[in-house]
N, C-alpha and C. Protein backbone atom coordinates (compact mmCIF):
# COMPACT_ATOMS: atom_id res chain seq x y z
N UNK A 1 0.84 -1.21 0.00
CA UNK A 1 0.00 0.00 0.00
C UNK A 1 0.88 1.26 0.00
N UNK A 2 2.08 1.20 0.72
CA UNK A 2 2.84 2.38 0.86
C UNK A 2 4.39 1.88 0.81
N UNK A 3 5.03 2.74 0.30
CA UNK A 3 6.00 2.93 -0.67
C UNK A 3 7.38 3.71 0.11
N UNK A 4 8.86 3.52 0.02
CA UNK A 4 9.44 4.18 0.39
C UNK A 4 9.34 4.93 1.92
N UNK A 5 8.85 3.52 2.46
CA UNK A 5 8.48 4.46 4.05
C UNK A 5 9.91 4.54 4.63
N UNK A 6 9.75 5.55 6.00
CA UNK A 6 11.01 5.69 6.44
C UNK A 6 10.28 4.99 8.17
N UNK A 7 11.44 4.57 8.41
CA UNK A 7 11.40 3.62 9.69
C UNK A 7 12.54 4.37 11.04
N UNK A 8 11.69 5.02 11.69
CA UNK A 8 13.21 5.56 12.56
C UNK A 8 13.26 5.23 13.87
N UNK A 9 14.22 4.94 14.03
CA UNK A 9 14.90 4.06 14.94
C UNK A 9 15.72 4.84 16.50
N UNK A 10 15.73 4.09 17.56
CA UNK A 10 16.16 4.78 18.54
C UNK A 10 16.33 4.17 19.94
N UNK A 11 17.44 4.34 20.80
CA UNK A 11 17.16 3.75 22.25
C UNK A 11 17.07 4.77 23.25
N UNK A 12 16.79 4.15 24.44
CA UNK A 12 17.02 4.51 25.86
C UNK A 12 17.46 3.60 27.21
N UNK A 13 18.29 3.79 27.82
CA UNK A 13 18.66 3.44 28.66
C UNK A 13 20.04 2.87 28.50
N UNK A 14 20.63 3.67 27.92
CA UNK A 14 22.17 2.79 27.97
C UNK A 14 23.33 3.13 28.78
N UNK A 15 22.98 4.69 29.66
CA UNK A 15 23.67 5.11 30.80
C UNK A 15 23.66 4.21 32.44
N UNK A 16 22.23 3.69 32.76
CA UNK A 16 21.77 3.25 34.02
C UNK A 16 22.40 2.53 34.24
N UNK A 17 22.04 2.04 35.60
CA UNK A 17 23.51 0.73 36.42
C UNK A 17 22.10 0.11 36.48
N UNK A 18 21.07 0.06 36.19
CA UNK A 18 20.21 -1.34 36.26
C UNK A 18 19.09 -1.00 35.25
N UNK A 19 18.24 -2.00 34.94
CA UNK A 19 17.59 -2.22 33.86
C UNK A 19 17.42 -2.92 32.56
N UNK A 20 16.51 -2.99 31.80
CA UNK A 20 17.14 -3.41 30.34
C UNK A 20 17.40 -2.31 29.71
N UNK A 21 17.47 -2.18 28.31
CA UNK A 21 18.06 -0.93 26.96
C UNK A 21 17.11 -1.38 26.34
N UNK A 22 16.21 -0.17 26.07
CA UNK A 22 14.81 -0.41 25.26
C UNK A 22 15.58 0.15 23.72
N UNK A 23 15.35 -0.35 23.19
CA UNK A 23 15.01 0.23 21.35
C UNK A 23 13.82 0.22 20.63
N UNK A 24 13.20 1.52 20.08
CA UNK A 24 11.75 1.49 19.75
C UNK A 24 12.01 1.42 18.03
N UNK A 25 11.13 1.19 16.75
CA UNK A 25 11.38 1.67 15.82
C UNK A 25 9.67 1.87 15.45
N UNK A 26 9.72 3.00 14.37
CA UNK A 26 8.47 3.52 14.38
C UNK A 26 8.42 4.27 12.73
N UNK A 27 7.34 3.50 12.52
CA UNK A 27 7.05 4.04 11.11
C UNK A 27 5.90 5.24 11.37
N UNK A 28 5.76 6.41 10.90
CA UNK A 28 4.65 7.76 11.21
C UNK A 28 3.73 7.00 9.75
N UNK A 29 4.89 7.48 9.04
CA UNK A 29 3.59 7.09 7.72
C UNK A 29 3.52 8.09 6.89
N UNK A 30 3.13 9.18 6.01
CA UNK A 30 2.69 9.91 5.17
C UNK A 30 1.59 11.09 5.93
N UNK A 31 0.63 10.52 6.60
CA UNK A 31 -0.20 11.18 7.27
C UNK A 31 -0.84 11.67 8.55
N UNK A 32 0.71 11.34 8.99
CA UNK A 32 0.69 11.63 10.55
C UNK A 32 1.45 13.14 11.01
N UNK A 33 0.59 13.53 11.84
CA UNK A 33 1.20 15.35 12.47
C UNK A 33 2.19 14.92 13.30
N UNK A 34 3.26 15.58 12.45
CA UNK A 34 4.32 15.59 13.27
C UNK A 34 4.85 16.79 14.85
N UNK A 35 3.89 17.64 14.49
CA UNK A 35 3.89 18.20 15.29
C UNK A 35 4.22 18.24 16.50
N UNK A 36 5.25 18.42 17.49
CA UNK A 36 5.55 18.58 18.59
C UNK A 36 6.94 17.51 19.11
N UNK A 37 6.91 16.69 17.94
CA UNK A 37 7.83 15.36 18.14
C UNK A 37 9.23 16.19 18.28
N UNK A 38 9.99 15.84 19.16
CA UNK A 38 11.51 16.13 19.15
C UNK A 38 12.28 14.71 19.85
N UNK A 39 13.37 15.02 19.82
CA UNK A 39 14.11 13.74 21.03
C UNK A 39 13.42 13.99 22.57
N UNK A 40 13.14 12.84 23.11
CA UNK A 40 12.41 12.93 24.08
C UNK A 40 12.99 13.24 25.35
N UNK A 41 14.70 13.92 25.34
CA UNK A 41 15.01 14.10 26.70
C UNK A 41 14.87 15.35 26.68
N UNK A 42 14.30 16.30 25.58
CA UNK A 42 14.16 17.41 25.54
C UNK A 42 12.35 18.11 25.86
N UNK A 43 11.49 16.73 25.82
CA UNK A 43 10.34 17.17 26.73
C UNK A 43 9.98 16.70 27.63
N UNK A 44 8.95 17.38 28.65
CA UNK A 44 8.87 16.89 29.77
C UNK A 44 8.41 15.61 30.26
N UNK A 45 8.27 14.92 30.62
CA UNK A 45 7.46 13.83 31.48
C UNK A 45 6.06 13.67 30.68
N UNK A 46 5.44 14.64 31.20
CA UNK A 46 3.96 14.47 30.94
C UNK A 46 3.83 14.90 29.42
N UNK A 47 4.60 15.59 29.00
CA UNK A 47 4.23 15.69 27.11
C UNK A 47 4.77 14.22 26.35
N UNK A 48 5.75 13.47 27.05
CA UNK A 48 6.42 12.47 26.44
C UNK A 48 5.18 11.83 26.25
N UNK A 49 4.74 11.04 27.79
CA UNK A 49 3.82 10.54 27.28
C UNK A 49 2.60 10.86 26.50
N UNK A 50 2.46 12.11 26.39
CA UNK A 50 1.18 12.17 25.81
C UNK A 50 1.61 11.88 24.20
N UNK A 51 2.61 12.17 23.68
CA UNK A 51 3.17 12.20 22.20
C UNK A 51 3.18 10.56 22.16
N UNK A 52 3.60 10.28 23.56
CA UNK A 52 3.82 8.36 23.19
C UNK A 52 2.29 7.87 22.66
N UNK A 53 1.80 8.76 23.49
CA UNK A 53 -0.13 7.93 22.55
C UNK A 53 -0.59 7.90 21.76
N UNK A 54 -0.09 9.70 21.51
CA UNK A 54 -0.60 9.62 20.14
C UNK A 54 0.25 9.02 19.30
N UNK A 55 1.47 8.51 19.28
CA UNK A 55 2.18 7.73 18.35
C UNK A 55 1.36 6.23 18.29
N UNK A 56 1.40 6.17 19.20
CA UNK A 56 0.89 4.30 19.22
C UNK A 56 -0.43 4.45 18.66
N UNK A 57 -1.08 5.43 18.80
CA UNK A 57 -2.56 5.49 17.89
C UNK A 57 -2.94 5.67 16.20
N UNK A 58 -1.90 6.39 15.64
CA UNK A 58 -1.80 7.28 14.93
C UNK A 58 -0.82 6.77 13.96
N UNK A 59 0.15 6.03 14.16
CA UNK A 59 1.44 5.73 12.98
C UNK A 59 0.96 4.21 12.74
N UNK A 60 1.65 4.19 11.68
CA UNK A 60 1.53 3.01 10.86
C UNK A 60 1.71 1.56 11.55
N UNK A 61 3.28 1.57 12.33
CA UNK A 61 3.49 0.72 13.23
C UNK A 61 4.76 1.19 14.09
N UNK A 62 4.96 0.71 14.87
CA UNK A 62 5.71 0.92 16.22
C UNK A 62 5.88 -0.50 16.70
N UNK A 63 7.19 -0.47 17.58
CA UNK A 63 7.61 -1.73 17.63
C UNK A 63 8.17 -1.19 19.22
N UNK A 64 8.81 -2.22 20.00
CA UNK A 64 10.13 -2.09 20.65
C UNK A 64 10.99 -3.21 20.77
N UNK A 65 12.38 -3.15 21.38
CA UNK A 65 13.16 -4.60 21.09
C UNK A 65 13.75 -4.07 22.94
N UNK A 66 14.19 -5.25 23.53
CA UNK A 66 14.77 -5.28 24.61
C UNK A 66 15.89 -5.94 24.80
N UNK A 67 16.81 -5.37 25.50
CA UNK A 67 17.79 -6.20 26.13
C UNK A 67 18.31 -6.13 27.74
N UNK A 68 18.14 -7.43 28.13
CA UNK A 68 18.15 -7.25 29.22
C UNK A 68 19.36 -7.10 30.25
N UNK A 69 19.59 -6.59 31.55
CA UNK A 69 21.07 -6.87 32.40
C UNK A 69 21.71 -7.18 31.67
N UNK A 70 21.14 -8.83 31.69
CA UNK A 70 22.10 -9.94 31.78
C UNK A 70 22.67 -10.04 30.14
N UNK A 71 22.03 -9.62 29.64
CA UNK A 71 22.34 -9.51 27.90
C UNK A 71 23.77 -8.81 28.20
N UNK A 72 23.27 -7.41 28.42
CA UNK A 72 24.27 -6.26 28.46
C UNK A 72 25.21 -6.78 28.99
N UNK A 73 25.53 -7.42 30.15
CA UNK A 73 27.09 -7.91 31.04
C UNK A 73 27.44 -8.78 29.85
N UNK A 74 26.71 -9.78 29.43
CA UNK A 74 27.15 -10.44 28.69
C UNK A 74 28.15 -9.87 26.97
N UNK A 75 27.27 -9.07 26.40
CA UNK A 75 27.71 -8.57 25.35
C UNK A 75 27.91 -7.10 25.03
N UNK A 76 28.10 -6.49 26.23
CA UNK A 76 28.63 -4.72 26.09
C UNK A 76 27.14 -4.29 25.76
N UNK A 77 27.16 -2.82 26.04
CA UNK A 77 25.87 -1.83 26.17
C UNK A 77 26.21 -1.94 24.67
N UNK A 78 27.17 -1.52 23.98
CA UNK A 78 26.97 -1.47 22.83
C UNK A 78 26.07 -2.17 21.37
N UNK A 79 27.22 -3.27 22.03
CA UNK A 79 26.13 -4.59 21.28
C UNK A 79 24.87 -5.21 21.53
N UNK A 80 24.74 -4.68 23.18
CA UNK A 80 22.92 -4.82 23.59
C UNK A 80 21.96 -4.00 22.96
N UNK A 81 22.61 -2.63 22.72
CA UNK A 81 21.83 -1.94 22.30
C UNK A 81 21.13 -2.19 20.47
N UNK A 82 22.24 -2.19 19.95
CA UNK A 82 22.33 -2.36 18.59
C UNK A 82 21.16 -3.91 18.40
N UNK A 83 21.38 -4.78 19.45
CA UNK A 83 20.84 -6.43 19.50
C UNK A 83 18.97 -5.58 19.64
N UNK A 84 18.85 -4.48 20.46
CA UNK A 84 17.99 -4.53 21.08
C UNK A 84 17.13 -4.03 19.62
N UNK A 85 17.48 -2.62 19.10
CA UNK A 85 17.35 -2.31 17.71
C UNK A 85 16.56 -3.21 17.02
N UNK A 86 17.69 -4.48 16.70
CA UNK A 86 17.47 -5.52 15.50
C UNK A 86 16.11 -6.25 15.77
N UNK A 87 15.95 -6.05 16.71
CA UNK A 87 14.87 -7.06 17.28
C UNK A 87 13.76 -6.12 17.48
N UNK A 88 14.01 -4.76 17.56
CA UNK A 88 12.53 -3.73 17.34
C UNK A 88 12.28 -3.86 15.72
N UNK A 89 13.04 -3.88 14.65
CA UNK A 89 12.78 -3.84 13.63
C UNK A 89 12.26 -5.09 13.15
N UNK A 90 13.05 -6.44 13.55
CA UNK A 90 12.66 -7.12 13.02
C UNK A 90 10.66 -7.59 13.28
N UNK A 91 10.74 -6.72 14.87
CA UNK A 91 9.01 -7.08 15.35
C UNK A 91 8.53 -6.51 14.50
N UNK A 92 8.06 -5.87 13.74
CA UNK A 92 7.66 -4.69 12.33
C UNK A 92 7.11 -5.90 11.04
N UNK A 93 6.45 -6.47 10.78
CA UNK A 93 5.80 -7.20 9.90
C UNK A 93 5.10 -6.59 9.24
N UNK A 94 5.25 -7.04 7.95
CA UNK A 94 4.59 -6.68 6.70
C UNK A 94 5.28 -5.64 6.08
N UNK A 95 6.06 -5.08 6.16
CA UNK A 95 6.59 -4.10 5.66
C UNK A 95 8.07 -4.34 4.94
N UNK A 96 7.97 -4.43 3.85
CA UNK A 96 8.96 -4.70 2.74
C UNK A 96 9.30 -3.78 2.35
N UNK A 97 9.24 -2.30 2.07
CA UNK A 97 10.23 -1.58 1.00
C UNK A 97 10.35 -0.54 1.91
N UNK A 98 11.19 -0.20 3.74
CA UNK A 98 11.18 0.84 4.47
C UNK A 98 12.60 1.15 4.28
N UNK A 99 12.93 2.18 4.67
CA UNK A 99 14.44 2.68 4.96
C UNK A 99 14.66 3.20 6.30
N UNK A 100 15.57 2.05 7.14
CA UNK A 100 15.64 2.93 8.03
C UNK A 100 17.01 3.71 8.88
N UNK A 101 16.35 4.21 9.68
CA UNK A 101 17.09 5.95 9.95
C UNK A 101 17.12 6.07 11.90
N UNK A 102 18.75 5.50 12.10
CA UNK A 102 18.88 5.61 13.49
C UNK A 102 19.45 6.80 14.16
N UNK A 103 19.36 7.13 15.17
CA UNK A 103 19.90 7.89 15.74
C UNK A 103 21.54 7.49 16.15
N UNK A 104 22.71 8.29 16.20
CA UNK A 104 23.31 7.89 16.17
C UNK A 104 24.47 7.51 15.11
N UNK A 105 25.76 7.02 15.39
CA UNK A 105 26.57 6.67 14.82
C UNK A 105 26.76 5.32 13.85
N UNK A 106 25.85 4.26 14.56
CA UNK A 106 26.00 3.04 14.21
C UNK A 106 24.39 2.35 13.67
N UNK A 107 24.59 1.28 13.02
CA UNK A 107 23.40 1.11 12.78
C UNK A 107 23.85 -0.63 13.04
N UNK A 108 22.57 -1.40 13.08
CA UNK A 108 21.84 -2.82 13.68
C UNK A 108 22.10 -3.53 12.43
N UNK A 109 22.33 -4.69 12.71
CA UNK A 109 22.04 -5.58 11.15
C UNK A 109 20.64 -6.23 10.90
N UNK A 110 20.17 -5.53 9.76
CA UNK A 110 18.73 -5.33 9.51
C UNK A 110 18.70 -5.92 7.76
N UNK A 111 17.85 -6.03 7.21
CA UNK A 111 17.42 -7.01 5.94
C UNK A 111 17.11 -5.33 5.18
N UNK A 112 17.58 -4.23 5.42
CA UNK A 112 16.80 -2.74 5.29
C UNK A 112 18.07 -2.03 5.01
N UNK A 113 17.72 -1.32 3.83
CA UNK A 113 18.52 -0.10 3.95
C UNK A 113 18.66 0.84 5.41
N UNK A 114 20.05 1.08 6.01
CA UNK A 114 19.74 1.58 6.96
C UNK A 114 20.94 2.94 6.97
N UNK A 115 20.65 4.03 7.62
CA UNK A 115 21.60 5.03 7.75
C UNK A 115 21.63 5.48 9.18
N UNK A 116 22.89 5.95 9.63
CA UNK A 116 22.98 6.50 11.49
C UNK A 116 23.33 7.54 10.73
N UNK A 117 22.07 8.56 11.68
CA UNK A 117 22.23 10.00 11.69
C UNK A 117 22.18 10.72 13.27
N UNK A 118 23.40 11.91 12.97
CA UNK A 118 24.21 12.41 14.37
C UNK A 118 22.68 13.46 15.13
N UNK A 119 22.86 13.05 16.10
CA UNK A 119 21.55 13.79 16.77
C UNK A 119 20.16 13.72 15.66
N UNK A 120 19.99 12.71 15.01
CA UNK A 120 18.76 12.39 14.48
C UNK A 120 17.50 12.31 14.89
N UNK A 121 17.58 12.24 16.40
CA UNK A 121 16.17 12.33 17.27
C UNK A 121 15.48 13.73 17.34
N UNK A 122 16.15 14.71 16.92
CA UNK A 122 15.82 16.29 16.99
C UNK A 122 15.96 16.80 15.38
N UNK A 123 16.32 15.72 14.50
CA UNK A 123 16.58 16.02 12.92
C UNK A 123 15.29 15.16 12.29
N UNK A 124 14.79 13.93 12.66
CA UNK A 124 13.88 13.13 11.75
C UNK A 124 12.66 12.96 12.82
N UNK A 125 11.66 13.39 12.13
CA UNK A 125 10.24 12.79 13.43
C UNK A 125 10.18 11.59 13.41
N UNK A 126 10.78 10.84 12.68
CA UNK A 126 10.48 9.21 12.47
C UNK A 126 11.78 8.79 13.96
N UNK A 127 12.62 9.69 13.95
CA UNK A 127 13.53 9.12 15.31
C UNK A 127 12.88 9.70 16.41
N UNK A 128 12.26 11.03 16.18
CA UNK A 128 11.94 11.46 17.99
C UNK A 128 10.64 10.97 18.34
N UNK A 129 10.34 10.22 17.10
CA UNK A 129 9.13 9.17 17.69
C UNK A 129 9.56 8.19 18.21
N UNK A 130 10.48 8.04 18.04
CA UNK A 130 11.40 6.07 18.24
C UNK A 130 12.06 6.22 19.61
N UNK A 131 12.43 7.85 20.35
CA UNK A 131 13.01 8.02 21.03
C UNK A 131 12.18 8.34 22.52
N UNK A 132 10.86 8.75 21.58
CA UNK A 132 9.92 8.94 22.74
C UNK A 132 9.31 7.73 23.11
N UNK A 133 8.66 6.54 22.59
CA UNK A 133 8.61 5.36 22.56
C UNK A 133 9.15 4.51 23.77
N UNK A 134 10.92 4.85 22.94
CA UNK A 134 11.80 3.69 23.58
C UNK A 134 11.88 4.49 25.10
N UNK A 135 11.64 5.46 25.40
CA UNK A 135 12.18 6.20 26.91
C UNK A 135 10.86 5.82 27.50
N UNK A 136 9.70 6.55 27.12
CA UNK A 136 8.60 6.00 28.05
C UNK A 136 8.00 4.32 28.04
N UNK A 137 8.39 3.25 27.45
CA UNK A 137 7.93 2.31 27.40
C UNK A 137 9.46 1.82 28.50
N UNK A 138 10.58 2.24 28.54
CA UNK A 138 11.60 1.84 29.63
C UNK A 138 10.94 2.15 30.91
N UNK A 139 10.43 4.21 31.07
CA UNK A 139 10.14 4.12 32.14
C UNK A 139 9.52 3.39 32.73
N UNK A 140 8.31 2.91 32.09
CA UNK A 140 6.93 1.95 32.78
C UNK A 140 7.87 0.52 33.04
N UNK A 141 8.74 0.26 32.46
CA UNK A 141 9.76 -0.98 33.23
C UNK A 141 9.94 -0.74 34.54
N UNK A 142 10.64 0.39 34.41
CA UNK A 142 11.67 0.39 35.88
C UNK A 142 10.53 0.96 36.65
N UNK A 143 9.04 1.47 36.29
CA UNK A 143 8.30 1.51 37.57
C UNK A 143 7.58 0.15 37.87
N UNK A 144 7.74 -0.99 37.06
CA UNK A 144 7.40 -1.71 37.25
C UNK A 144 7.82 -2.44 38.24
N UNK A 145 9.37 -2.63 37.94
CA UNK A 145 10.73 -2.55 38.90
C UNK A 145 10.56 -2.46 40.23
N UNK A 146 10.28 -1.14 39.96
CA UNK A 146 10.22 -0.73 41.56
C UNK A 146 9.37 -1.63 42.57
N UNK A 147 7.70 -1.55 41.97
CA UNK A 147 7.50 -2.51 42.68
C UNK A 147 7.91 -3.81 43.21
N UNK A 148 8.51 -4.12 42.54
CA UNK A 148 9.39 -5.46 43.10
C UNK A 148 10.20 -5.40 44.05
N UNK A 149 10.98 -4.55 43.61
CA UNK A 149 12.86 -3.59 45.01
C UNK A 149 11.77 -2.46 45.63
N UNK A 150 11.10 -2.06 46.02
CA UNK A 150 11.08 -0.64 46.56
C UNK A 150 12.30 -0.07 47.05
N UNK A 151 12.69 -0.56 47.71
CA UNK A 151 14.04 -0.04 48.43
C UNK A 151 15.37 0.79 47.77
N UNK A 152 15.27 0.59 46.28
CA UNK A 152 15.93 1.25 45.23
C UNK A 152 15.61 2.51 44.76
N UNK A 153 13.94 2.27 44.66
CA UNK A 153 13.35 3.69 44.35
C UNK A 153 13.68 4.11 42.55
N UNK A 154 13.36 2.99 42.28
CA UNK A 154 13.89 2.96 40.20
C UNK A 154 12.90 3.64 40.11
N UNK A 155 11.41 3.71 40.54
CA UNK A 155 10.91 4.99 39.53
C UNK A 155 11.30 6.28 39.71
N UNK A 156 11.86 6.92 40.56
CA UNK A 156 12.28 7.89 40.79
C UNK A 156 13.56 8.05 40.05
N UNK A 157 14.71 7.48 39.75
CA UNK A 157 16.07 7.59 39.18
C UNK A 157 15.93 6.52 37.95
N UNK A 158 14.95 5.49 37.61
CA UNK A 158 14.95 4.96 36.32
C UNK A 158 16.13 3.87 36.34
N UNK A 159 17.28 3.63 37.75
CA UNK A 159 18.18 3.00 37.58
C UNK A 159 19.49 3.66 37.00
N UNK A 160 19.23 5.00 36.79
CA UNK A 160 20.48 5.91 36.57
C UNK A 160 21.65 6.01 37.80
N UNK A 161 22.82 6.66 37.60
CA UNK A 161 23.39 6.90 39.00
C UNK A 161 23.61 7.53 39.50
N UNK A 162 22.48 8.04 40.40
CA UNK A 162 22.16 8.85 41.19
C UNK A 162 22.88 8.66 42.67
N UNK A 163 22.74 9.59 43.40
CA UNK A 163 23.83 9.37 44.90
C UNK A 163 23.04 8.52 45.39
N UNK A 164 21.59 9.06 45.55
CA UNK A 164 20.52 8.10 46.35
C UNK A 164 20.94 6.37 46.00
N UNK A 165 20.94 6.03 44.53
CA UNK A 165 20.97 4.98 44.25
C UNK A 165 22.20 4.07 44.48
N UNK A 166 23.50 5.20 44.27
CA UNK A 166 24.72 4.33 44.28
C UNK A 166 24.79 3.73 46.25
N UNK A 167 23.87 5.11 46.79
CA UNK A 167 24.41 4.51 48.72
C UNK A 167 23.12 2.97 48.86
N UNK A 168 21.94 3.16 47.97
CA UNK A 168 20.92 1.74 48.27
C UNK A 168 22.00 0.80 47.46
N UNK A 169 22.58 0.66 46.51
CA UNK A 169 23.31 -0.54 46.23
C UNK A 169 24.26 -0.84 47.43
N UNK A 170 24.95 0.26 48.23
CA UNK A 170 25.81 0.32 48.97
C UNK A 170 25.68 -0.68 49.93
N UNK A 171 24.03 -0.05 50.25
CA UNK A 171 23.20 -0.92 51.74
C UNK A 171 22.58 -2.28 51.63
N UNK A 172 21.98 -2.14 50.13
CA UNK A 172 21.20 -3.28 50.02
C UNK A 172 21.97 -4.94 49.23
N UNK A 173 23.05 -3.91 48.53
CA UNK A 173 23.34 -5.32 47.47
C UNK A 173 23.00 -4.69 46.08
N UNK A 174 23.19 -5.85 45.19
CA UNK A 174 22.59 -5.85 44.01
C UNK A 174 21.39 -6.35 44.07
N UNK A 175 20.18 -6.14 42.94
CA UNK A 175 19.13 -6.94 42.19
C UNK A 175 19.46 -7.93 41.35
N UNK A 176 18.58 -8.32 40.73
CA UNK A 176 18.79 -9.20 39.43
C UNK A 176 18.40 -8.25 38.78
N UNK A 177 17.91 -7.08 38.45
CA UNK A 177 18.23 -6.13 37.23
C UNK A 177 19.32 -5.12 37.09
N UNK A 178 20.50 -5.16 38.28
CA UNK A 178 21.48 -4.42 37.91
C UNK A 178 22.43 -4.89 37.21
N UNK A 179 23.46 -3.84 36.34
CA UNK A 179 24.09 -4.40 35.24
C UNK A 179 25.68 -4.76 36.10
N UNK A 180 26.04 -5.57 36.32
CA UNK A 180 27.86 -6.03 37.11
C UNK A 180 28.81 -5.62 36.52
N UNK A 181 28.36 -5.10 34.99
CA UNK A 181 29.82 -4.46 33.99
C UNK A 181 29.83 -3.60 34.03
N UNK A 182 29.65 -2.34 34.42
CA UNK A 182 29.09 -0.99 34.75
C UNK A 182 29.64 -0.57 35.75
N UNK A 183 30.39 0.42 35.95
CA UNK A 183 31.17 0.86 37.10
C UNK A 183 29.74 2.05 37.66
N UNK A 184 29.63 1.95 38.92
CA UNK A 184 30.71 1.71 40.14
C UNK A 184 30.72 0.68 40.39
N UNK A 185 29.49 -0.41 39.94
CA UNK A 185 29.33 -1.80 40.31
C UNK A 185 30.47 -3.10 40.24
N UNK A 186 30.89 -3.24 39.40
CA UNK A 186 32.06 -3.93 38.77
C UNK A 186 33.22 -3.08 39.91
N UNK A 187 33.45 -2.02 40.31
CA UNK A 187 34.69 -1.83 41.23
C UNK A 187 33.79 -2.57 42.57
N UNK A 188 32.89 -2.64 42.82
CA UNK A 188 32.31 -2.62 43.96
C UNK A 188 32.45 -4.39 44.25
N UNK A 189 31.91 -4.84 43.50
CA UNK A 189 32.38 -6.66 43.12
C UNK A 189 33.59 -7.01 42.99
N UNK A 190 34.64 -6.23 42.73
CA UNK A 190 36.17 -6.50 42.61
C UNK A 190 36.31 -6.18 44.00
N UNK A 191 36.04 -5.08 44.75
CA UNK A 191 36.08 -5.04 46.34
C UNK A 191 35.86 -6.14 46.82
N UNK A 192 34.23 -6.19 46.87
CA UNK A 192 33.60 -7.30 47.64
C UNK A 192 34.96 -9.14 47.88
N UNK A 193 35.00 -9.22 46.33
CA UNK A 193 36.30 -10.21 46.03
C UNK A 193 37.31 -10.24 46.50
N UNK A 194 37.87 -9.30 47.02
CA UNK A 194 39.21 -8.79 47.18
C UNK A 194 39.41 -9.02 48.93
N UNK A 195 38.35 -9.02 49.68
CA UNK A 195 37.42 -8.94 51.18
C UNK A 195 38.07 -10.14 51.13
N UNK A 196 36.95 -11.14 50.31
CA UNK A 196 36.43 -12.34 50.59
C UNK A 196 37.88 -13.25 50.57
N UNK A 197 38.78 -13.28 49.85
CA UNK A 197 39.83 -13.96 49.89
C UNK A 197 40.70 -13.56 50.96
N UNK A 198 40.68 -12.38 51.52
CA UNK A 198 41.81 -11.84 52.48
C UNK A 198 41.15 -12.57 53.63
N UNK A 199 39.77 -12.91 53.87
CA UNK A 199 38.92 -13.24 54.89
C UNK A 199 39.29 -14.85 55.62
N UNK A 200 39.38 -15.09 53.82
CA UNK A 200 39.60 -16.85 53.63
C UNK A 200 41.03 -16.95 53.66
């Protein structure tokens, strides 16, 4: 039905010491108001989401891809992220002739023409849709999160590293959603190690 669509692409969460790395990708379409779309660390809270609705109502299709902790320790933020990407695009069915357009330096290995463009989330509405997406569909993670840890307080810091957060890892430990390759954590586990043998 439609021709030469553009597909734009985008993550969030690749700074935090816990969580997964969301990647959204999002086709608008021809006949969607772009109006108000920018990169989403540049609006507030309550406009994100409201732009997130009307995206999910309104565009052609929208996707997201995840990767989790344990991904990330395993294969670098980098390659989680890019993994997380491949797997937002590839959720995208039916759509054969898109081009798509990441934010960024690097691009995912995709079956698609694809191009990384530098601050593209504030240059293409097809990215600051992908960017608003991938940030508010993370947040509702880590408040999900929370309920589980309260004691962390992820909806409030999202799992970023915040002072609050680095002294609750301090007190509490790790989760099973914090990332171990990620400093301060990884110095903090080389400590802990370092204890445990002098102990023994």
């Amino acid at each position: 039905m439609y021709e030469h669509l553009i597909c734009g692409v985008d993550e969030a969460g690749r700074g935090p010491l816990a969580g997964p790395v969301y990647a959204s990708a999002v086709i608008l379409g021809p006949n969607f108001n772009t109006e108000g779309l920018r990169d989403s660390k540049k609006l507030s809270e309550s406009k994100r989401y409201f732009l997130a609705e009307q995206i999910k109502r309104n565009a052609l299709a929208w996707s997201v891809g995840i990767c989790t902790a344990n991904e990330i320790d395993e294969v670098n933020i980098h390659q989680a992220t890019l993994l997380a990407m491949e797997r937002a695009i590839k959720t995208l069915k039916g759509f054969t002739s898109i081009k798509i357009l990441v934010d960024g330096l690097f691009c995912p290995e995709v079956d698609f023409a694809c191009e990384a463009i530098v601050k593209g989330d504030d240059k293409v509405a097809e990215i600051s849709a992908a960017s608003i997406i991938a940030k508010t569909e993370r947040d509702l993670k880590m408040i999900e999160i929370d309920k589980i840890y309260p004691a962390y307080q992820f909806k409030k810091h999202k799992g970023y590293p915040t002072k609050f957060h680095i002294e609750m890892i301090k007190k509490n430990g790790l989760c099973e959603y914090h990332r171990k390759s990620f400093s301060p954590i990884k110095e903090m586990l080389a400590l802990q190690k370092k204890h445990a043998r002098l102990i023994f």
